[in-house]
PDB file of N, CA and C in Angstrom:
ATOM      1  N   UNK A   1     -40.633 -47.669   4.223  1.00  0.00           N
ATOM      2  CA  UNK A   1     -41.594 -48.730   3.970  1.00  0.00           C
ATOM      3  C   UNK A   1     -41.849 -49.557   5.224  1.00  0.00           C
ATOM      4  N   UNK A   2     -40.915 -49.916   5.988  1.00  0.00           N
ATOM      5  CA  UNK A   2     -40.919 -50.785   7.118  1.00  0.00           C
ATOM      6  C   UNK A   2     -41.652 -50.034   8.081  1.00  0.00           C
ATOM      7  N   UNK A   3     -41.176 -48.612   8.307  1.00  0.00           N
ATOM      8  CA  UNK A   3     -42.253 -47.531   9.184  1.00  0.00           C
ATOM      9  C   UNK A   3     -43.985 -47.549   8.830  1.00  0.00           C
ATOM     10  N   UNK A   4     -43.942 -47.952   7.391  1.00  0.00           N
ATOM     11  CA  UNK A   4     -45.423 -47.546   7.678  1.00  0.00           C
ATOM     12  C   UNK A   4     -45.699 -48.972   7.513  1.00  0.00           C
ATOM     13  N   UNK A   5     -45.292 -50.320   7.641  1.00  0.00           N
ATOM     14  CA  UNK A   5     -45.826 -51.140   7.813  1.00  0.00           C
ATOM     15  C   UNK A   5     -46.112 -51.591   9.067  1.00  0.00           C
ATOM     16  N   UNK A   6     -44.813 -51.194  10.017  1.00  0.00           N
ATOM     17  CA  UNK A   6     -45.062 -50.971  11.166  1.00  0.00           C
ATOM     18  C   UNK A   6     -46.169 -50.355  12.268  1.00  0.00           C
ATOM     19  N   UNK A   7     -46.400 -49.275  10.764  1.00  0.00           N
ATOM     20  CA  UNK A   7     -47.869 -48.344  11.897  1.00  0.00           C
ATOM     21  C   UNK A   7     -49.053 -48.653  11.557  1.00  0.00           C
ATOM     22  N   UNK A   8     -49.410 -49.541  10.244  1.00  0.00           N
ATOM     23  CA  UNK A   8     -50.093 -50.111   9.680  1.00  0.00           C
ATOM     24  C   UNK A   8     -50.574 -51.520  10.779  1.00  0.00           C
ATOM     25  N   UNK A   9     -49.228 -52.247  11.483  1.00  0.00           N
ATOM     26  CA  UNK A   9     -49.659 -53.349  12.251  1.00  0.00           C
ATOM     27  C   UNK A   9     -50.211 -52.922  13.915  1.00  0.00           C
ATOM     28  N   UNK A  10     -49.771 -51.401  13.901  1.00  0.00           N
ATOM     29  CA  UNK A  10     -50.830 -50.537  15.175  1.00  0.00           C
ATOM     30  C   UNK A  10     -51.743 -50.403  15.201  1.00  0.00           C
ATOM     31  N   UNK A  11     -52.473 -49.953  14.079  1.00  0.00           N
ATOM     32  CA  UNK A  11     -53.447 -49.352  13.264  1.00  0.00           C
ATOM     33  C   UNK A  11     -54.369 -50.505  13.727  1.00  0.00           C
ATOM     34  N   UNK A  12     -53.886 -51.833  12.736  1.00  0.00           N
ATOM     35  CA  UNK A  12     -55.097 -53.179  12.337  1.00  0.00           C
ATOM     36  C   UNK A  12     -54.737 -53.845  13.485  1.00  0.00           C
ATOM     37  N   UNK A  13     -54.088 -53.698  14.784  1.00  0.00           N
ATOM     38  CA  UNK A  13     -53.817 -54.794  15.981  1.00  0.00           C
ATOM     39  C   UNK A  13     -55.191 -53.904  16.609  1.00  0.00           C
ATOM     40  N   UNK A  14     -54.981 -52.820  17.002  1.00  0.00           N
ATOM     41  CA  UNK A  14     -56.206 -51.658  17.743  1.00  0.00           C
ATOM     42  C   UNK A  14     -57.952 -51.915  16.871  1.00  0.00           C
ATOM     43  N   UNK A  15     -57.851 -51.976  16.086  1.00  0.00           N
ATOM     44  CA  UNK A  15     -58.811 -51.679  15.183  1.00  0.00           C
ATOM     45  C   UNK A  15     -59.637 -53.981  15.114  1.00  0.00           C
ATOM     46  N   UNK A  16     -58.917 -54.343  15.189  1.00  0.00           N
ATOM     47  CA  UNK A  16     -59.194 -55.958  15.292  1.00  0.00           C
ATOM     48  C   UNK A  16     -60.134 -55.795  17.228  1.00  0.00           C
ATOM     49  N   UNK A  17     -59.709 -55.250  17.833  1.00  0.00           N
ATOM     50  CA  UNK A  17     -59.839 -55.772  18.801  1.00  0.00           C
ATOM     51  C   UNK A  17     -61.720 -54.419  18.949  1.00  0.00           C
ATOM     52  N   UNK A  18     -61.549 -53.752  18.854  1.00  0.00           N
ATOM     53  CA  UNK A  18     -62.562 -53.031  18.331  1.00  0.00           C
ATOM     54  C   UNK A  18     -64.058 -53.660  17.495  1.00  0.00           C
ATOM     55  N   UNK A  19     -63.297 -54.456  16.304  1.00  0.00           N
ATOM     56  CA  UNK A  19     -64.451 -54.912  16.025  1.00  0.00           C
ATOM     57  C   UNK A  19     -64.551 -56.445  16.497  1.00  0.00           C
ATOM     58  N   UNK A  20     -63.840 -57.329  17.137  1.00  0.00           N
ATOM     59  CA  UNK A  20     -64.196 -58.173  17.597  1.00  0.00           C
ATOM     60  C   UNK A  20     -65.451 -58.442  19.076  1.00  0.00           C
ATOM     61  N   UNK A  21     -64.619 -57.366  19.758  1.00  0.00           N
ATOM     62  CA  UNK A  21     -65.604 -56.663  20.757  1.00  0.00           C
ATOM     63  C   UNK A  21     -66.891 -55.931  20.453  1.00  0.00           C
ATOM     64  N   UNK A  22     -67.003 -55.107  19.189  1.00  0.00           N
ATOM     65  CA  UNK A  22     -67.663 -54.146  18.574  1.00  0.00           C
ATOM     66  C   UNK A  22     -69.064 -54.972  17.865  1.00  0.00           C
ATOM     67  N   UNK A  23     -68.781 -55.752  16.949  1.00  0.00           N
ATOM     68  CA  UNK A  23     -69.685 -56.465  16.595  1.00  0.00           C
ATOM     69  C   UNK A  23     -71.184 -57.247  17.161  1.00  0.00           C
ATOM     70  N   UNK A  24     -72.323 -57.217  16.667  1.00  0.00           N
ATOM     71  CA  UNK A  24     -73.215 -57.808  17.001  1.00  0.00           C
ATOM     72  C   UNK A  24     -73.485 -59.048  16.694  1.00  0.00           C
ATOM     73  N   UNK A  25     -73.338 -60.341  18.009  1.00  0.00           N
ATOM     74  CA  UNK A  25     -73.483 -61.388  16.794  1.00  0.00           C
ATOM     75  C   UNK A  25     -74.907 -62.117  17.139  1.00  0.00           C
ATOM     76  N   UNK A  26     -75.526 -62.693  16.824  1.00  0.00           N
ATOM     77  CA  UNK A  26     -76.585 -63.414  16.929  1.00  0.00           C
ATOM     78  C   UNK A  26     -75.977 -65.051  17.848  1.00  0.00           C
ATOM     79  N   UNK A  27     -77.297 -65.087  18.507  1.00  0.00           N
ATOM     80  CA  UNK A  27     -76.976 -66.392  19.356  1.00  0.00           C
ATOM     81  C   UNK A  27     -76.440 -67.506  19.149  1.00  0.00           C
ATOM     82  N   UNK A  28     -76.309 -67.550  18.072  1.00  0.00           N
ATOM     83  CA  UNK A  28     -76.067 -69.172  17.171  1.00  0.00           C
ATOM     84  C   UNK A  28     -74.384 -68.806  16.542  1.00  0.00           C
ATOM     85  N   UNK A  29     -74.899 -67.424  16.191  1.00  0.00           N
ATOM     86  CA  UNK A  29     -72.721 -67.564  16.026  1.00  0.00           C
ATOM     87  C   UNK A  29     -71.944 -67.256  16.861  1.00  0.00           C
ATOM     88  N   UNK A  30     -72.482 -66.593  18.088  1.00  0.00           N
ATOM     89  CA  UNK A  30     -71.887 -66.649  19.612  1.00  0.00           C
ATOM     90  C   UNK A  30     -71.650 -68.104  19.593  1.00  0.00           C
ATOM     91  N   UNK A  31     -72.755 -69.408  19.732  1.00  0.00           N
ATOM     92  CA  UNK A  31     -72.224 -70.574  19.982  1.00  0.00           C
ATOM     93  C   UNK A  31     -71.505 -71.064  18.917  1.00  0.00           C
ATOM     94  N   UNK A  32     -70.946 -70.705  17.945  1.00  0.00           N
ATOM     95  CA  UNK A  32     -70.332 -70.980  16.877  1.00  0.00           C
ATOM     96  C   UNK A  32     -69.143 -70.476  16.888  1.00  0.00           C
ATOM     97  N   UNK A  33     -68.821 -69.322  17.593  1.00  0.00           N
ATOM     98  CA  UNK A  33     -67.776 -68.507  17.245  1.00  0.00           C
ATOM     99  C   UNK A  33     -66.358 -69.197  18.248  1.00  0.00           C
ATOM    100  N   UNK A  34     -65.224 -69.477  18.609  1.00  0.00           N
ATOM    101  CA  UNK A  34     -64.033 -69.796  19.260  1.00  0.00           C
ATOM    102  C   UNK A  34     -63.880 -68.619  20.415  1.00  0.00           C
ATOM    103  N   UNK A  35     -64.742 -67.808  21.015  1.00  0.00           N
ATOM    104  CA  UNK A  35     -64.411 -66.519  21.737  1.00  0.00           C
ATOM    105  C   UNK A  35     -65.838 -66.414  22.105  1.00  0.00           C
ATOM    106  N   UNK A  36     -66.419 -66.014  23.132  1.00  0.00           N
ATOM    107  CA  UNK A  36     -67.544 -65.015  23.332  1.00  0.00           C
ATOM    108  C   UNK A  36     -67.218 -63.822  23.634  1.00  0.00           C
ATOM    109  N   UNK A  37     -67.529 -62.600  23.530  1.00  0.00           N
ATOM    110  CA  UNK A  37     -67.070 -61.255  23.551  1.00  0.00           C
ATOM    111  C   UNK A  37     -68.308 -60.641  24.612  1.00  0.00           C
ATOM    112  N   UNK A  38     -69.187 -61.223  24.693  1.00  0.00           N
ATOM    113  CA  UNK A  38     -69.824 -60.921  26.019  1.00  0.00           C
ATOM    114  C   UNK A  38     -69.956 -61.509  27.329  1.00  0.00           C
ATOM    115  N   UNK A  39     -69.062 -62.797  26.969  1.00  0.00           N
ATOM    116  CA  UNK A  39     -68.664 -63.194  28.421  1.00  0.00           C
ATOM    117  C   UNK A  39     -67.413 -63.145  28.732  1.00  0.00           C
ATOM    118  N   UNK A  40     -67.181 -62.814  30.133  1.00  0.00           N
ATOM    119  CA  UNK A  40     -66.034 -62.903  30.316  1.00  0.00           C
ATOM    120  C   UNK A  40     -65.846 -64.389  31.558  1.00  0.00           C
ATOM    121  N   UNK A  41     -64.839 -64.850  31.593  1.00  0.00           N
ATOM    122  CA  UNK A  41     -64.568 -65.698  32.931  1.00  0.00           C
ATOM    123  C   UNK A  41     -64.410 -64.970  33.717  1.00  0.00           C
ATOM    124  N   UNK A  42     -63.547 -64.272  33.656  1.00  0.00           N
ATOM    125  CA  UNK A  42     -63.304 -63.207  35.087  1.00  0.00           C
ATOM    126  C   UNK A  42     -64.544 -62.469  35.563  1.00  0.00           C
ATOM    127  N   UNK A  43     -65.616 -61.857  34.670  1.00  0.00           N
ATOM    128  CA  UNK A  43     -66.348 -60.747  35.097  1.00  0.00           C
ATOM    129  C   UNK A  43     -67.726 -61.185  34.705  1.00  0.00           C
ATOM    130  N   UNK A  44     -68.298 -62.289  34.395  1.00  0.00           N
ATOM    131  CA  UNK A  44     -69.495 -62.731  33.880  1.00  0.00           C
ATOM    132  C   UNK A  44     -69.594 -62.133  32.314  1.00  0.00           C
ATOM    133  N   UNK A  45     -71.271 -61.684  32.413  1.00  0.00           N
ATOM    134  CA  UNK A  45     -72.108 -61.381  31.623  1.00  0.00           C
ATOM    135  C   UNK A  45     -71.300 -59.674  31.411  1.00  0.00           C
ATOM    136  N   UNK A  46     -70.517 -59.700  30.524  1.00  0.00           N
ATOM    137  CA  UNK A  46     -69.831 -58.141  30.506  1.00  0.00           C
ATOM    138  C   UNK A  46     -69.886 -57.802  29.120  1.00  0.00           C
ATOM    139  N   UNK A  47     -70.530 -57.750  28.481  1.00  0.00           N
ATOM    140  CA  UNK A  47     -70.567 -57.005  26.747  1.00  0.00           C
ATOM    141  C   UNK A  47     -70.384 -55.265  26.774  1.00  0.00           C
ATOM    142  N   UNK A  48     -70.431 -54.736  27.797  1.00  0.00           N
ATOM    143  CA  UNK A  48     -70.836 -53.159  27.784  1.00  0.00           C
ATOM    144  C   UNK A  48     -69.034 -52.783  28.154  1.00  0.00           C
ATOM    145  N   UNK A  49     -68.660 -53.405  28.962  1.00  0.00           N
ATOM    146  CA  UNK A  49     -67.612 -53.580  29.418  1.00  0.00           C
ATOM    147  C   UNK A  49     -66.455 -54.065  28.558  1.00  0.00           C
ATOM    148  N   UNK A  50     -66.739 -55.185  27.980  1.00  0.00           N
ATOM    149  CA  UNK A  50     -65.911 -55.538  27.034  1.00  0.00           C
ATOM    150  C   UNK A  50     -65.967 -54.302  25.912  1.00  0.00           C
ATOM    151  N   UNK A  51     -66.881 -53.983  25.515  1.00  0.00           N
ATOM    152  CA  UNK A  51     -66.448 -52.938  24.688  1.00  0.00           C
ATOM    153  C   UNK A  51     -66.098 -51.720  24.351  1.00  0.00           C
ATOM    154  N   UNK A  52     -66.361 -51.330  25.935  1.00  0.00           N
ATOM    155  CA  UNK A  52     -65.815 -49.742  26.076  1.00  0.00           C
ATOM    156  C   UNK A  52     -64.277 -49.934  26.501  1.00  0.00           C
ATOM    157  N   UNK A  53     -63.398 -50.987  26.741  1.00  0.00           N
ATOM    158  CA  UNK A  53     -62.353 -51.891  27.108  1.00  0.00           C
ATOM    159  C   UNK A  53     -61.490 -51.601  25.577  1.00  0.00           C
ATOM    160  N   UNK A  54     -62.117 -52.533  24.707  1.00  0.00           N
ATOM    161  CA  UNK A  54     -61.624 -52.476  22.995  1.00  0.00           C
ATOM    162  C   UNK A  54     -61.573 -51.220  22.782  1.00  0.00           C
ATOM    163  N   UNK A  55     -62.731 -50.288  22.840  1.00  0.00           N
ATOM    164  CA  UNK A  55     -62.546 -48.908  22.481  1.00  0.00           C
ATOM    165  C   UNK A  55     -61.442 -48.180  22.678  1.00  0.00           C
ATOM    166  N   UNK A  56     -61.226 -48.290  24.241  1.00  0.00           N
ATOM    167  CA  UNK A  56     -60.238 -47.457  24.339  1.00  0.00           C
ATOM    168  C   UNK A  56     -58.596 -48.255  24.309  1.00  0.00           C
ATOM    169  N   UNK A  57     -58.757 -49.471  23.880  1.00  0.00           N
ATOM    170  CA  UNK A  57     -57.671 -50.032  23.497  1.00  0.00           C
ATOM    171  C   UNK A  57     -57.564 -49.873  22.236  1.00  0.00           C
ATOM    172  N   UNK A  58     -58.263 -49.543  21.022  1.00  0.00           N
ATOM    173  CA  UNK A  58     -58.285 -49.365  19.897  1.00  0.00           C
ATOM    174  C   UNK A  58     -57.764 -47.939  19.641  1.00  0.00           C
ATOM    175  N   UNK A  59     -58.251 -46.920  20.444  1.00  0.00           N
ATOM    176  CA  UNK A  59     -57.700 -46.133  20.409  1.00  0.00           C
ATOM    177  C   UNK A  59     -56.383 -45.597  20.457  1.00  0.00           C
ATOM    178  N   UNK A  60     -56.001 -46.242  21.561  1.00  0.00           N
ATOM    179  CA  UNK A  60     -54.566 -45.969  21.865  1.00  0.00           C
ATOM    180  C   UNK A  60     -53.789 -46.480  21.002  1.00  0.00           C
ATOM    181  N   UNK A  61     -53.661 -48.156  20.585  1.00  0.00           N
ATOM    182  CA  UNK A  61     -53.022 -48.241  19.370  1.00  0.00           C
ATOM    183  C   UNK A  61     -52.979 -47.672  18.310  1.00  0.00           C
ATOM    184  N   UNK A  62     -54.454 -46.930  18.081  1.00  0.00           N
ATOM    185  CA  UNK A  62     -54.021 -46.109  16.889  1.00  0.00           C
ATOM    186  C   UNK A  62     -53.379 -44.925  16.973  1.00  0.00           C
ATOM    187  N   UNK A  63     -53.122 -44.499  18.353  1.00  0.00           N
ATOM    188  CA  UNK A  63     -52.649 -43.149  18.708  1.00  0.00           C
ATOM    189  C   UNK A  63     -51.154 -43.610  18.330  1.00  0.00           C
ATOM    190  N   UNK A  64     -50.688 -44.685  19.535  1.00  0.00           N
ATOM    191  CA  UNK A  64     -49.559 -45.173  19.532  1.00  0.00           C
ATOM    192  C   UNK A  64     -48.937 -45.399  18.073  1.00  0.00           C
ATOM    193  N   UNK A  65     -49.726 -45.684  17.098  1.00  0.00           N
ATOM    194  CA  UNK A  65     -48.885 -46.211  15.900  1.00  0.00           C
ATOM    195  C   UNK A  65     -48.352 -44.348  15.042  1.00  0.00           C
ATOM    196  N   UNK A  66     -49.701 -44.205  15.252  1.00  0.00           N
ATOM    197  CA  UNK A  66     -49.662 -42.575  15.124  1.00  0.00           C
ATOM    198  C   UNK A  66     -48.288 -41.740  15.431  1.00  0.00           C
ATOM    199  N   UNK A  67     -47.978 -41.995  16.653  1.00  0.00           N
ATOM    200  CA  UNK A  67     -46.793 -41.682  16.953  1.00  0.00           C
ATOM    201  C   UNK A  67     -45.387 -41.865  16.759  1.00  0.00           C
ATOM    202  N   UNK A  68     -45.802 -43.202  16.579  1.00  0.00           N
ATOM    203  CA  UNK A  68     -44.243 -44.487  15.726  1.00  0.00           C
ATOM    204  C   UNK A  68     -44.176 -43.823  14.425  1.00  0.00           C
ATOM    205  N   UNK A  69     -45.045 -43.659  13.742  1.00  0.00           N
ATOM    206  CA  UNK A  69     -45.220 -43.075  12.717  1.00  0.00           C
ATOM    207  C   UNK A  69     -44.438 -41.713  12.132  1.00  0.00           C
ATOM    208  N   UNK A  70     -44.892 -40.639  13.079  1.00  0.00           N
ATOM    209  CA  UNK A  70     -44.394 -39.459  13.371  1.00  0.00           C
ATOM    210  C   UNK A  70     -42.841 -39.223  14.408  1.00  0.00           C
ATOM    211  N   UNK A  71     -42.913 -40.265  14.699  1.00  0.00           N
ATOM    212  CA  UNK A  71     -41.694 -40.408  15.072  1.00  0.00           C
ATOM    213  C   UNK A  71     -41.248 -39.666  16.527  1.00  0.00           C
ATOM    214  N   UNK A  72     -42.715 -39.417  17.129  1.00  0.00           N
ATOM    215  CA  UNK A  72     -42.819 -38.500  18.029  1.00  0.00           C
ATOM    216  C   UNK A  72     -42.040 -39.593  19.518  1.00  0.00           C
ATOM    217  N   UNK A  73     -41.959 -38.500  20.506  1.00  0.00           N
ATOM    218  CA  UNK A  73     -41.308 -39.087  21.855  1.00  0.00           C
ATOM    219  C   UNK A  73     -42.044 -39.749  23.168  1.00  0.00           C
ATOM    220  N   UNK A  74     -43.543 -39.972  22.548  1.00  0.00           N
ATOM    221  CA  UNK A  74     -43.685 -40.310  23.688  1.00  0.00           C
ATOM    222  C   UNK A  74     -44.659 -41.655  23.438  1.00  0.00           C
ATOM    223  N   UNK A  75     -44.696 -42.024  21.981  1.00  0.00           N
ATOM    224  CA  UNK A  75     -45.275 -43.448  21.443  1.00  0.00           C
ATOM    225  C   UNK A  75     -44.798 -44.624  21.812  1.00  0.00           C
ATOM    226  N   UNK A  76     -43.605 -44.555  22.543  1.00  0.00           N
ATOM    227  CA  UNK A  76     -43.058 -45.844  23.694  1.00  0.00           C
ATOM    228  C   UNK A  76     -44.096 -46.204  24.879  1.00  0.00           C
ATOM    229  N   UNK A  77     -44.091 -45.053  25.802  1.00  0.00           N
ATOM    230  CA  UNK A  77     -44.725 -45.123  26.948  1.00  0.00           C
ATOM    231  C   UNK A  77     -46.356 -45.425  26.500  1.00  0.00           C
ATOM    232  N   UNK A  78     -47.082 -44.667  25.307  1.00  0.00           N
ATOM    233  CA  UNK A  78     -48.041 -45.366  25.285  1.00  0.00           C
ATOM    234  C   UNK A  78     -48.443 -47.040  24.561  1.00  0.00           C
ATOM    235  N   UNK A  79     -47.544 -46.882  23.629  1.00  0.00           N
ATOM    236  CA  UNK A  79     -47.612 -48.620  23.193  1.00  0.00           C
ATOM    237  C   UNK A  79     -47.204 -49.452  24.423  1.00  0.00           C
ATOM    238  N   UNK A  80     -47.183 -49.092  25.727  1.00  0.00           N
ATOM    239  CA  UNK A  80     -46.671 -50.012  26.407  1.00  0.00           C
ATOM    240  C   UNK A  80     -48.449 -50.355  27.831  1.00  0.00           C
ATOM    241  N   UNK A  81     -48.958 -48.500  27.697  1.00  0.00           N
ATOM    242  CA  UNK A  81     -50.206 -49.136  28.203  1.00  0.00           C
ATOM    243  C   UNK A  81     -51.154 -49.762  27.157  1.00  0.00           C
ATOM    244  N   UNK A  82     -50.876 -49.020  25.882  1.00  0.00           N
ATOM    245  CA  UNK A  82     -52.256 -50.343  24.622  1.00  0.00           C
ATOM    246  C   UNK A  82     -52.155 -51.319  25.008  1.00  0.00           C
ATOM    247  N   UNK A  83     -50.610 -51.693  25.366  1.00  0.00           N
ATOM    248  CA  UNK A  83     -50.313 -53.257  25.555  1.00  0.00           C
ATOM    249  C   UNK A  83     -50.888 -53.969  26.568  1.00  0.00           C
ATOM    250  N   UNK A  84     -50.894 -53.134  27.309  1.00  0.00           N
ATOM    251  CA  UNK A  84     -50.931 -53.791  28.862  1.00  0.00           C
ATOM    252  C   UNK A  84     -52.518 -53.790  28.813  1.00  0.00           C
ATOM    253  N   UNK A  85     -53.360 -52.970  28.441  1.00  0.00           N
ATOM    254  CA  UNK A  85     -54.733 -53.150  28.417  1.00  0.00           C
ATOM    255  C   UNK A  85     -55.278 -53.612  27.850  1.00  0.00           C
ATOM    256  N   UNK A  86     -54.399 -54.368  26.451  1.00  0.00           N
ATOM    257  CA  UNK A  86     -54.851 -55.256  25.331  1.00  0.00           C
ATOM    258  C   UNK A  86     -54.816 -56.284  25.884  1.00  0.00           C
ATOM    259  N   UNK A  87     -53.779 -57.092  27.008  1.00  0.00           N
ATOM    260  CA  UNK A  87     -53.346 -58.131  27.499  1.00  0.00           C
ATOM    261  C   UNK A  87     -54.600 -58.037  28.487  1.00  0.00           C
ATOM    262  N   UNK A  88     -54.907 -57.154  29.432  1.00  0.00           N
ATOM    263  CA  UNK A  88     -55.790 -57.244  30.380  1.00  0.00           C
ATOM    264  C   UNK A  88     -57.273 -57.872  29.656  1.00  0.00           C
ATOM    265  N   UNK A  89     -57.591 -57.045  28.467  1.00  0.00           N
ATOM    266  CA  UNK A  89     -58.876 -57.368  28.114  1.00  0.00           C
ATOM    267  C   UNK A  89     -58.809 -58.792  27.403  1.00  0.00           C
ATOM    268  N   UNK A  90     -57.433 -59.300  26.992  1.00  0.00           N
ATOM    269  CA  UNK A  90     -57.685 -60.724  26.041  1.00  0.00           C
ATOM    270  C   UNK A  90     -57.698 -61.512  26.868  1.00  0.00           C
ATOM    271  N   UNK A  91     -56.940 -61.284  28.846  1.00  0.00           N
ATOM    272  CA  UNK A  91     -56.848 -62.378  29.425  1.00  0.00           C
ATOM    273  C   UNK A  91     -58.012 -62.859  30.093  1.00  0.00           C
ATOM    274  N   UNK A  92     -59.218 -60.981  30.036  1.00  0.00           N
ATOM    275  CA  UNK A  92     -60.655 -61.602  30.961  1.00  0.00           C
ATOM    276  C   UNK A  92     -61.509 -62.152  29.885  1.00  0.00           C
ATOM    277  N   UNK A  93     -61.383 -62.120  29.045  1.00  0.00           N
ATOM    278  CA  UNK A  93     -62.203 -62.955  28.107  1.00  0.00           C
ATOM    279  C   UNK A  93     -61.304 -63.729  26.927  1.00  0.00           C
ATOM    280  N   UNK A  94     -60.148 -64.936  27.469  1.00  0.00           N
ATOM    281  CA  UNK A  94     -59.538 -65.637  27.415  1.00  0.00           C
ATOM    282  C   UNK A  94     -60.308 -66.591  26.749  1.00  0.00           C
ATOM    283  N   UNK A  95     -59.209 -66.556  25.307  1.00  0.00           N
ATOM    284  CA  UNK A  95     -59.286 -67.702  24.268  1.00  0.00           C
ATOM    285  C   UNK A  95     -58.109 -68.063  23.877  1.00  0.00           C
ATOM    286  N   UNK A  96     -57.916 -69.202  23.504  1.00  0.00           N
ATOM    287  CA  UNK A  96     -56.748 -69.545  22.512  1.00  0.00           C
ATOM    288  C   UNK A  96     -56.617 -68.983  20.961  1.00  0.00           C
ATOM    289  N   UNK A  97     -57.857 -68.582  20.964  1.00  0.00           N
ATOM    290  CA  UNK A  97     -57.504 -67.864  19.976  1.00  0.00           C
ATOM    291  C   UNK A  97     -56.573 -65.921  20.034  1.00  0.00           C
ATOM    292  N   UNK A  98     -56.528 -65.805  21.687  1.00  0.00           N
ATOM    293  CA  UNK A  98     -56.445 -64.999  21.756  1.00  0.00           C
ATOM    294  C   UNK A  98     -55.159 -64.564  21.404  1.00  0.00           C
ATOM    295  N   UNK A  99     -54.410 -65.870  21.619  1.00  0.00           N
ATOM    296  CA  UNK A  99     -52.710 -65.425  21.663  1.00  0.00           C
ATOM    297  C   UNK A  99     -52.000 -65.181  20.865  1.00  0.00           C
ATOM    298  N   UNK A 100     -52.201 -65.014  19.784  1.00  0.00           N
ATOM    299  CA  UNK A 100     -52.213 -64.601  18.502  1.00  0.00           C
ATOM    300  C   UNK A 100     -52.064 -62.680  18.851  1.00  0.00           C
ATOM    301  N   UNK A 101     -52.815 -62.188  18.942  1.00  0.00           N
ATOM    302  CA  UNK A 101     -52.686 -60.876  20.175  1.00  0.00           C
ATOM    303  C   UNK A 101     -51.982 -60.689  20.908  1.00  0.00           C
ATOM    304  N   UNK A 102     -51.937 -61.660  22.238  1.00  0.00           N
ATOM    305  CA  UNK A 102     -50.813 -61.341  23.006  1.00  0.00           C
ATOM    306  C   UNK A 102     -49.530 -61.476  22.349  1.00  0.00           C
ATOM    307  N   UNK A 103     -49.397 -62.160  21.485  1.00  0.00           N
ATOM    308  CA  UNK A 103     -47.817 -61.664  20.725  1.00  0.00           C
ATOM    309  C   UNK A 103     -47.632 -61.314  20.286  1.00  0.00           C
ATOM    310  N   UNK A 104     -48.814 -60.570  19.591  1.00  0.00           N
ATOM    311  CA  UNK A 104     -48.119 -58.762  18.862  1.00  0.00           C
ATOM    312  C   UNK A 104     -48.032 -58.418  19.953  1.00  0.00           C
ATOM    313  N   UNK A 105     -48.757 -57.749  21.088  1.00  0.00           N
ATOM    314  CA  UNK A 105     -48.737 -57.003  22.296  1.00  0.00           C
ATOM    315  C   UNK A 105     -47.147 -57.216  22.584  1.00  0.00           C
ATOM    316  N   UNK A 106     -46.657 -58.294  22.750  1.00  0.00           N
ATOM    317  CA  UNK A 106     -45.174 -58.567  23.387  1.00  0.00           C
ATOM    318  C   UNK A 106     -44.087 -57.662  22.636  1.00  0.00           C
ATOM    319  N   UNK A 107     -44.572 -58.419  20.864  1.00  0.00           N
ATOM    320  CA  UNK A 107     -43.767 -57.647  19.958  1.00  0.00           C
ATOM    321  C   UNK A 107     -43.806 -56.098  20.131  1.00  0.00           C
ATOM    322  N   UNK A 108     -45.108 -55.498  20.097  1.00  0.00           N
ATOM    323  CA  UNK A 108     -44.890 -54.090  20.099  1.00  0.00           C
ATOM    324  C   UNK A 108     -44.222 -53.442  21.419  1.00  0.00           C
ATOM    325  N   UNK A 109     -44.523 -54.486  22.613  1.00  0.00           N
ATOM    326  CA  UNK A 109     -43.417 -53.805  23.687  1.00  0.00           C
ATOM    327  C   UNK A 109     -42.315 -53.719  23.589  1.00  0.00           C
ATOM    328  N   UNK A 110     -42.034 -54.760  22.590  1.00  0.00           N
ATOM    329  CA  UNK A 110     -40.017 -54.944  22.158  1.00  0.00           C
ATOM    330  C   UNK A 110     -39.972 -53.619  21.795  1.00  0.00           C
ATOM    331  N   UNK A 111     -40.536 -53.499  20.994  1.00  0.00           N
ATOM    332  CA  UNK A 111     -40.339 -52.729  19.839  1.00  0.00           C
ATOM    333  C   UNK A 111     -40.323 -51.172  20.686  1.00  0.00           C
ATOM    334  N   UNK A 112     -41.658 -50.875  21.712  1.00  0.00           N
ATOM    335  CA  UNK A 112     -41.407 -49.703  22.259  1.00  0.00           C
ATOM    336  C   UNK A 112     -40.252 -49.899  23.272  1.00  0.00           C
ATOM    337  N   UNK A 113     -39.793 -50.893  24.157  1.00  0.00           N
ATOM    338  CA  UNK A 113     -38.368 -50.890  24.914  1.00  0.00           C
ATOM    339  C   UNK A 113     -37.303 -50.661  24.558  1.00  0.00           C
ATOM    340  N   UNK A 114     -37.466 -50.658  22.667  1.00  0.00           N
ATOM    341  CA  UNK A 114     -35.823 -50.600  22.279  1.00  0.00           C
ATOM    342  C   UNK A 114     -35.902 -49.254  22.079  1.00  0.00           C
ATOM    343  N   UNK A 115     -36.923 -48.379  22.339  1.00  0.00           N
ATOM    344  CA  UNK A 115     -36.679 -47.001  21.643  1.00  0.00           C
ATOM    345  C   UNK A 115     -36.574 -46.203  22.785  1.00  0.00           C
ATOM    346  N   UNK A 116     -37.301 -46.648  23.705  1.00  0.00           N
ATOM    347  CA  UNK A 116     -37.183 -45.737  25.560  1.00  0.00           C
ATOM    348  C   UNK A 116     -35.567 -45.536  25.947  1.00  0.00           C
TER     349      UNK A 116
END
């Protein structure tokens, strides 16, 4: 039970960041929203960027959980780049809402360090 809740929080950590990035929003809930997903501080005007970013961070977590899952040997080393590219993409388009993210990201590195 704990395993698949575990791969379940891979699954919806990858898959959040996907559609946060993924989504179309209209101008008024961009200025409404706690995040813009097409701007970045670091990189400007980046929506194309930001989301081919989520994509393939979405991916990997779901690979990665995939693997936790299966119990396979090499779902350490990749939960550790989801992580690192989840952290990269929440820090160029940095919110407080973001950190909420970065500490699953931390958690799931625990989690892949104790198994390496």
């Amino acid at each position: 039970m704990l395993r698949f809740l575990i791969v379940a929080l891979f699954v919806g950590h990858g898959l959040v960041h996907g559609i946060m990035f993924g989504l179309t929003y209209s101008p008024q809930a961009v200025a409404e929203l706690p995040f813009n997903p097409s701007r970045s501080w670091l990189f400007g005007e980046a929506r194309t960027f930001g989301f081919a970013s989520a994509l393939v961070v979405t991916v990997a977590f779901i690979v990665a959980g995939a693997g936790y899952g299966w119990r396979a040997g090499w779902w350490p080393q990749l939960t550790i780049v989801a992580a690192a590219l989840s952290t990269a993409l929440l820090l160029a388009y940095f919110s407080k809402w973001w950190t909420i993210g970065l500490l699953i990201n931390i958690g799931l590195v625990a989690l892949a360090l104790r198994d390496l």
